[in-house]
C-alpha atoms as a PDB file:
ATOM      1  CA  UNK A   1       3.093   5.413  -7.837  1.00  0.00           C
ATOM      2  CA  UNK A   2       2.123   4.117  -4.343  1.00  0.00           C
ATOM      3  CA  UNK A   3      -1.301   2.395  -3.021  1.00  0.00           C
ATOM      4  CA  UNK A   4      -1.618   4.785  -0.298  1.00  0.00           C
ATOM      5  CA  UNK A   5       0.369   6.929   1.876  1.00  0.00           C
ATOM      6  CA  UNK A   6       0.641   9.676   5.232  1.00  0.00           C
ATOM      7  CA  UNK A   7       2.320  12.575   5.095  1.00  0.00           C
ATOM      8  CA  UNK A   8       3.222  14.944   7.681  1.00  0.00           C
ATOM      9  CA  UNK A   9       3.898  18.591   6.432  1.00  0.00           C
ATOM     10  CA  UNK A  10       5.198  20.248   9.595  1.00  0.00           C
ATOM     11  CA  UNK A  11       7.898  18.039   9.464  1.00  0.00           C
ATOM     12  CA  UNK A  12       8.742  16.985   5.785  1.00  0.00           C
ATOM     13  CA  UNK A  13       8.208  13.166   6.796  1.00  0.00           C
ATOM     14  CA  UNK A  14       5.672  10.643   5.546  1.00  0.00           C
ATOM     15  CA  UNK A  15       4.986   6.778   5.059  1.00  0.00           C
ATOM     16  CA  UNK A  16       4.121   5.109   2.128  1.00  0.00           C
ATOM     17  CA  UNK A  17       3.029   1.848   0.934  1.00  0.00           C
ATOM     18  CA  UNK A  18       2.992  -0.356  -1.996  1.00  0.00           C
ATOM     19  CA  UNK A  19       5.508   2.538  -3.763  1.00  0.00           C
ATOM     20  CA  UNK A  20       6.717   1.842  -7.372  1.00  0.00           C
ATOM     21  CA  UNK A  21       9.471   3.953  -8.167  1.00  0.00           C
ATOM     22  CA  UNK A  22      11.005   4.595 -11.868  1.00  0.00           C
ATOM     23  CA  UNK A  23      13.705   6.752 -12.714  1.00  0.00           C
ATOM     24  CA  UNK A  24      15.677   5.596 -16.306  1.00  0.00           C
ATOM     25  CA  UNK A  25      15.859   2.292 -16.191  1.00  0.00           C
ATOM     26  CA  UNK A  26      15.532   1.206 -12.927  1.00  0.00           C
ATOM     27  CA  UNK A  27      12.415  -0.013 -11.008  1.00  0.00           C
ATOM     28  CA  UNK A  28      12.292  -0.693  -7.697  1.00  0.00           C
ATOM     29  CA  UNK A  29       9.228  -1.794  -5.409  1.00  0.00           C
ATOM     30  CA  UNK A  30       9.009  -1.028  -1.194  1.00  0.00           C
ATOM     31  CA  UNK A  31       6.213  -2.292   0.295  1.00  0.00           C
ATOM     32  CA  UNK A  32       6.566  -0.159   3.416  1.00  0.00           C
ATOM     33  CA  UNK A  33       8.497   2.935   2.783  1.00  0.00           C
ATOM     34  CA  UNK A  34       9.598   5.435   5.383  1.00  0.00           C
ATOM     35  CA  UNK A  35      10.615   9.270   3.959  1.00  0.00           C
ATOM     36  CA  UNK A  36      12.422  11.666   5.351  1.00  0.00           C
ATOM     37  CA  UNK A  37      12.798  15.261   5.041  1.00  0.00           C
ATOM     38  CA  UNK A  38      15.872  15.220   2.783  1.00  0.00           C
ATOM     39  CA  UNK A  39      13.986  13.582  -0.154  1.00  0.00           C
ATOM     40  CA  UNK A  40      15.844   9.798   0.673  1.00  0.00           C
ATOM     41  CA  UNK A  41      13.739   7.019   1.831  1.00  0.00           C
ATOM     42  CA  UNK A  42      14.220   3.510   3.321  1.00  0.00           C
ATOM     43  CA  UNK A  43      11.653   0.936   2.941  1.00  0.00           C
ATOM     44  CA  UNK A  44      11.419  -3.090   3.458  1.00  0.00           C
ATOM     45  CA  UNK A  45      10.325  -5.630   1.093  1.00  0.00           C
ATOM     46  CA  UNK A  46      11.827  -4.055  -1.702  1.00  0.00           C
ATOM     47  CA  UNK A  47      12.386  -5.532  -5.789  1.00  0.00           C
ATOM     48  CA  UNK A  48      15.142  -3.950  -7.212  1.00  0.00           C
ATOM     49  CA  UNK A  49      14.929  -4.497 -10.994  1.00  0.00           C
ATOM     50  CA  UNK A  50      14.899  -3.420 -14.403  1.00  0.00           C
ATOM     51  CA  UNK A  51      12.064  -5.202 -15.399  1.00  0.00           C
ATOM     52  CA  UNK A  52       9.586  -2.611 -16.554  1.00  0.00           C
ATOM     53  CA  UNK A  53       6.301  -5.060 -15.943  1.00  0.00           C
ATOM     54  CA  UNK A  54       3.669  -4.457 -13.462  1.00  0.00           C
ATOM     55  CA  UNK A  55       5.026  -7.591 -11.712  1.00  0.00           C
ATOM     56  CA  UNK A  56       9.107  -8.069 -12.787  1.00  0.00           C
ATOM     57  CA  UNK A  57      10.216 -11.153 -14.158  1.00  0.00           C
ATOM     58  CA  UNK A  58      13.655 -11.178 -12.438  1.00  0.00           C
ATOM     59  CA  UNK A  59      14.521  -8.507  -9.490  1.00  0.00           C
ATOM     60  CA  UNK A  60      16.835  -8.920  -6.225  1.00  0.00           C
ATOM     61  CA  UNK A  61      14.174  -9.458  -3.344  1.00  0.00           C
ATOM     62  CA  UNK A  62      16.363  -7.173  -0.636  1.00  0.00           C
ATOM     63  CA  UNK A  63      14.874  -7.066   2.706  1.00  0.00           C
ATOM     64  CA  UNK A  64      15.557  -3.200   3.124  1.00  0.00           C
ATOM     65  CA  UNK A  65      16.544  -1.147   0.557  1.00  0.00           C
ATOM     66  CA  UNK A  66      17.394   3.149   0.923  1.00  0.00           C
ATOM     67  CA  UNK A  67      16.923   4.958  -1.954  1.00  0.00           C
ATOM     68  CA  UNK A  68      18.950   8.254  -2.463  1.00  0.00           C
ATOM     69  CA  UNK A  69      16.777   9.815  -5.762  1.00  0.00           C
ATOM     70  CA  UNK A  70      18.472  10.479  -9.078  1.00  0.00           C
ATOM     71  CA  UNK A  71      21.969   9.071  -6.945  1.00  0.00           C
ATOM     72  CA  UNK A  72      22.071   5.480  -5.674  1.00  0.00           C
ATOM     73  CA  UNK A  73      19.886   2.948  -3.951  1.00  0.00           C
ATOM     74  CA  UNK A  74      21.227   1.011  -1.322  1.00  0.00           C
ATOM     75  CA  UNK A  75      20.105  -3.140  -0.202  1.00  0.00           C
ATOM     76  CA  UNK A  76      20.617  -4.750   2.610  1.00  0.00           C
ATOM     77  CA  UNK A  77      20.724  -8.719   1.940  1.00  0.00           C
ATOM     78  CA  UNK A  78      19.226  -9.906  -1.434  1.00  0.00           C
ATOM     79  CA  UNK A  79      18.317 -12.720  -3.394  1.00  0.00           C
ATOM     80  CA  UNK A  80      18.187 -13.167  -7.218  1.00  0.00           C
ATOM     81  CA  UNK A  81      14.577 -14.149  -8.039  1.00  0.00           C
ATOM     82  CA  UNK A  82      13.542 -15.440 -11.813  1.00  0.00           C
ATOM     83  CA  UNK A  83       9.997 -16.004 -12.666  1.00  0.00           C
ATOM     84  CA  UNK A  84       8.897 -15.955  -9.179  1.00  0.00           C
ATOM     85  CA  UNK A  85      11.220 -19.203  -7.731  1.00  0.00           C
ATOM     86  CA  UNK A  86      14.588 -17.595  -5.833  1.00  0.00           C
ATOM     87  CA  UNK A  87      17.982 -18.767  -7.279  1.00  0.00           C
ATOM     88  CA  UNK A  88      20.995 -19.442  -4.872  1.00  0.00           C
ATOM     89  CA  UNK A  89      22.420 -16.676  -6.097  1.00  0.00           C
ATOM     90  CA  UNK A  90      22.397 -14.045  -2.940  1.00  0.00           C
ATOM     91  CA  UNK A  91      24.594 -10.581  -2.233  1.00  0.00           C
ATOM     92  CA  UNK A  92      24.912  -9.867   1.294  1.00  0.00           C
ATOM     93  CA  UNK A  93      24.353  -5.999   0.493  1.00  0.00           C
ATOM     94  CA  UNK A  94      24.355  -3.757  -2.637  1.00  0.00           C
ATOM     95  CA  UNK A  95      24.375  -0.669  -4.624  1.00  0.00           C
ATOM     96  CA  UNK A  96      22.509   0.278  -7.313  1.00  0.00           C
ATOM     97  CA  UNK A  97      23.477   3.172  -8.904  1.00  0.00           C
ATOM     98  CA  UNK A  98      20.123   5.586 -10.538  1.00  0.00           C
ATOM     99  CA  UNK A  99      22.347   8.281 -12.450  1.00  0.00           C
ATOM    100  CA  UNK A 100      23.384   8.218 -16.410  1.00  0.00           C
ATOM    101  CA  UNK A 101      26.305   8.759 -18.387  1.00  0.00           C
ATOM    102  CA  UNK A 102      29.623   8.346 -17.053  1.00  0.00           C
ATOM    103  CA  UNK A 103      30.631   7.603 -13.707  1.00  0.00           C
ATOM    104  CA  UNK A 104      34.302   7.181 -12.140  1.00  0.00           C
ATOM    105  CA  UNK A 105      34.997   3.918 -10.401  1.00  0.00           C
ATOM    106  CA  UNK A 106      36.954   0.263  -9.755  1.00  0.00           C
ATOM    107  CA  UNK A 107      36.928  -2.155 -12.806  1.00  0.00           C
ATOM    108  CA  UNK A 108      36.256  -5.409 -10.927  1.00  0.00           C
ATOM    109  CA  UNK A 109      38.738  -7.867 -11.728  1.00  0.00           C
ATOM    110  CA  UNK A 110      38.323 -11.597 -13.673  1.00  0.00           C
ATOM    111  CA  UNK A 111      40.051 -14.341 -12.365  1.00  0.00           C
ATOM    112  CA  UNK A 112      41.768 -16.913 -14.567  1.00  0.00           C
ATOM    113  CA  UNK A 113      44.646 -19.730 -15.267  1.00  0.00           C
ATOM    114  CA  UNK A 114      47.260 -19.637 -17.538  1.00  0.00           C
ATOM    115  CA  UNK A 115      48.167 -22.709 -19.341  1.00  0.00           C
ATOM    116  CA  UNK A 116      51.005 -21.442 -21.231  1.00  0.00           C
ATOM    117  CA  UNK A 117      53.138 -20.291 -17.728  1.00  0.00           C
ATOM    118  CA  UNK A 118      51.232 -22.193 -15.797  1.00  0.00           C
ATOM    119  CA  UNK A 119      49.912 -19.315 -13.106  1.00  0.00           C
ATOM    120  CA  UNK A 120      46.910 -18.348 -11.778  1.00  0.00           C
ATOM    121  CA  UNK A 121      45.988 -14.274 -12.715  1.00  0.00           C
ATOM    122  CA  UNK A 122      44.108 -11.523 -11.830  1.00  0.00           C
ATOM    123  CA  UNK A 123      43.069  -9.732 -15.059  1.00  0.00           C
ATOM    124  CA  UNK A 124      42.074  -6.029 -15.809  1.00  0.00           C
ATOM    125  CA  UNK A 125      42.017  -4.868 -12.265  1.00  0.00           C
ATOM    126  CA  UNK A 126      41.769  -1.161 -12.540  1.00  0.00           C
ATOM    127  CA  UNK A 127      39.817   2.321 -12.332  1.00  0.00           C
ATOM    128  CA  UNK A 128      37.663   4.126 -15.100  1.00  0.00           C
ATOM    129  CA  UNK A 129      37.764   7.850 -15.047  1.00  0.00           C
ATOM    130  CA  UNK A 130      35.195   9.731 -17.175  1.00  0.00           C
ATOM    131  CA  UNK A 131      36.822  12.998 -18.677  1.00  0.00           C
ATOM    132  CA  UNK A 132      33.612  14.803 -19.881  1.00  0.00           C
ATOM    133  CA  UNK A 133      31.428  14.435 -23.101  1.00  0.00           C
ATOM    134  CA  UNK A 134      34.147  13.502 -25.409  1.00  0.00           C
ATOM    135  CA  UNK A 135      36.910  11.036 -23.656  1.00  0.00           C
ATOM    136  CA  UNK A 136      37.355   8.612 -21.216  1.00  0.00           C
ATOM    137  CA  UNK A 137      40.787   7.012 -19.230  1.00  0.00           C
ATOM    138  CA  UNK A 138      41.353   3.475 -17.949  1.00  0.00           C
ATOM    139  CA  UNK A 139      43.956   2.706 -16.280  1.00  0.00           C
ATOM    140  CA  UNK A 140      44.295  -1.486 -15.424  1.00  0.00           C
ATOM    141  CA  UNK A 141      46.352  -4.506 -14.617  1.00  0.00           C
ATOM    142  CA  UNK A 142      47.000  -8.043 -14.989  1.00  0.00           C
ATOM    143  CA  UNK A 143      48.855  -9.667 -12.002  1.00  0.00           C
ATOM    144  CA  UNK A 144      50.158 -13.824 -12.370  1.00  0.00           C
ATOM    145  CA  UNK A 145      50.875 -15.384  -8.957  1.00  0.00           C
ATOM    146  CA  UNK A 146      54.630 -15.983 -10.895  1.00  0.00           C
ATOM    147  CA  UNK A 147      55.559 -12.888 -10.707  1.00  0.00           C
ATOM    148  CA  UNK A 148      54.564 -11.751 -14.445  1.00  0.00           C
ATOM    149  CA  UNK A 149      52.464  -8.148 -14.416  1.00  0.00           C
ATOM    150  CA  UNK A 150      50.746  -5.832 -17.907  1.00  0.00           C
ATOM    151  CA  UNK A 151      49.876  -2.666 -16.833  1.00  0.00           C
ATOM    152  CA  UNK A 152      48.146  -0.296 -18.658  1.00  0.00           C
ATOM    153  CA  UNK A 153      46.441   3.084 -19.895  1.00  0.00           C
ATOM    154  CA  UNK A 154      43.876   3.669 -22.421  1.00  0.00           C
ATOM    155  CA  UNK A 155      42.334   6.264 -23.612  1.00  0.00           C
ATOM    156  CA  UNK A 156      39.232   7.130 -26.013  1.00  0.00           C
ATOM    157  CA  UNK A 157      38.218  10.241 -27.629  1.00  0.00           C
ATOM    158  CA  UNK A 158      34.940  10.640 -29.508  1.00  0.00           C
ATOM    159  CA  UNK A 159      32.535  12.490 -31.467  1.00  0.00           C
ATOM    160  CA  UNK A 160      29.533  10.461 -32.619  1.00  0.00           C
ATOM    161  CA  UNK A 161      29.729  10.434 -36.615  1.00  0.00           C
ATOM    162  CA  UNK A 162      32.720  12.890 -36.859  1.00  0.00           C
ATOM    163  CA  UNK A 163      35.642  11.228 -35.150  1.00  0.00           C
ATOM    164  CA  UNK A 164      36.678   8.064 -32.805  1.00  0.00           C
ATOM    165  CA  UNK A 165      40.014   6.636 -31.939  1.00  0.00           C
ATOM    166  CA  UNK A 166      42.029   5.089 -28.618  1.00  0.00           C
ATOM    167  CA  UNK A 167      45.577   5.606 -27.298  1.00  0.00           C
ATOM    168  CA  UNK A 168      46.505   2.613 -25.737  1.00  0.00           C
ATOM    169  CA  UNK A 169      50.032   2.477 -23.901  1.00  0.00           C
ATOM    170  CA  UNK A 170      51.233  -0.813 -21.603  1.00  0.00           C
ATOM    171  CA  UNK A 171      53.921  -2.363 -20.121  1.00  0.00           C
ATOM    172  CA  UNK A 172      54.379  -6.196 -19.469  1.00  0.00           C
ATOM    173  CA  UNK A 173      57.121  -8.209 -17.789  1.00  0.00           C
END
């Protein structure tokens, strides 16, 4: 939904403002929007949430945001807002991704300390690759600044109410 908008047809561009845009479970508000002929548009002032009220309770406030529809939207510099009052909490840019289901990418890593050796780790640094419908494969690490490593590959194959189980293979040293 937007409060108003111009639209050229000769050349597939237009302008729109006050745009509320939907799609799954994502809601993002542009208060100036800019589209181009591809179907993407960029706009400024933009909530990025998944609040589904009329006015979101939490959202990242991005300056400029580019939304790619049903792939990915895009933010420039953002700031986590709760109940209207802006946390410290900031991300210089972003991407937020619009699709379902499975997607293949990087499993961000946790960092931690070991009491037992005494070494500070990296844990379950890795990449997630969807293999249709039915199974999935991780593949991840653990890395301790002593020299100590796990790595490791799991998979999972499914069928919701027939069948579920996981292959799990690792190495450590």
């Amino acid at each position: 939904t937007a409060d108003s908008m111009q639209y050229n047809s000769s050349t597939g561009r237009g302008k729109v403002y006050g745009l509320k845009l939907a799609q799954d479970e994502s809601h993002i508000h542009l208060g100036t929007v800019l589209k181009d002929s591809s179907g993407s548009f960029t706009g400024v002032r933009g909530k990025i949430t998944t609040c589904d009220a009329d006015e979101p309770h939490f959202y990242l406030n991005a300056s400029r945001v580019k939304v790619i529809p049903d792939n990915k939207a895009l933010f420039s510099a953002a700031n986590l807002v709760f109940q209207g009052i802006p946390s410290p909490i900031a991300l210089p840019f972003g991407l937020a991704p619009l699709k379902k289901g499975q997607r293949d990418g990087i499993l961000f890593p946790s960092l931690g300390f070991n009491s037992f050796n005494r070494s500070f780790y990296l844990q379950n640094f890795g990449y997630y690759i969807g293999l249709g419908q039915h199974s999935d494969i991780q593949i991840n690490t653990d890395a301790y600044l002593n020299g100590d490593f796990r790595a490791a590959l799991q998979t999972q194959y499914y069928k919701r109410y027939v069948f579920r189980g996981t292959l799990n293979l690792q190495y450590s040293r």
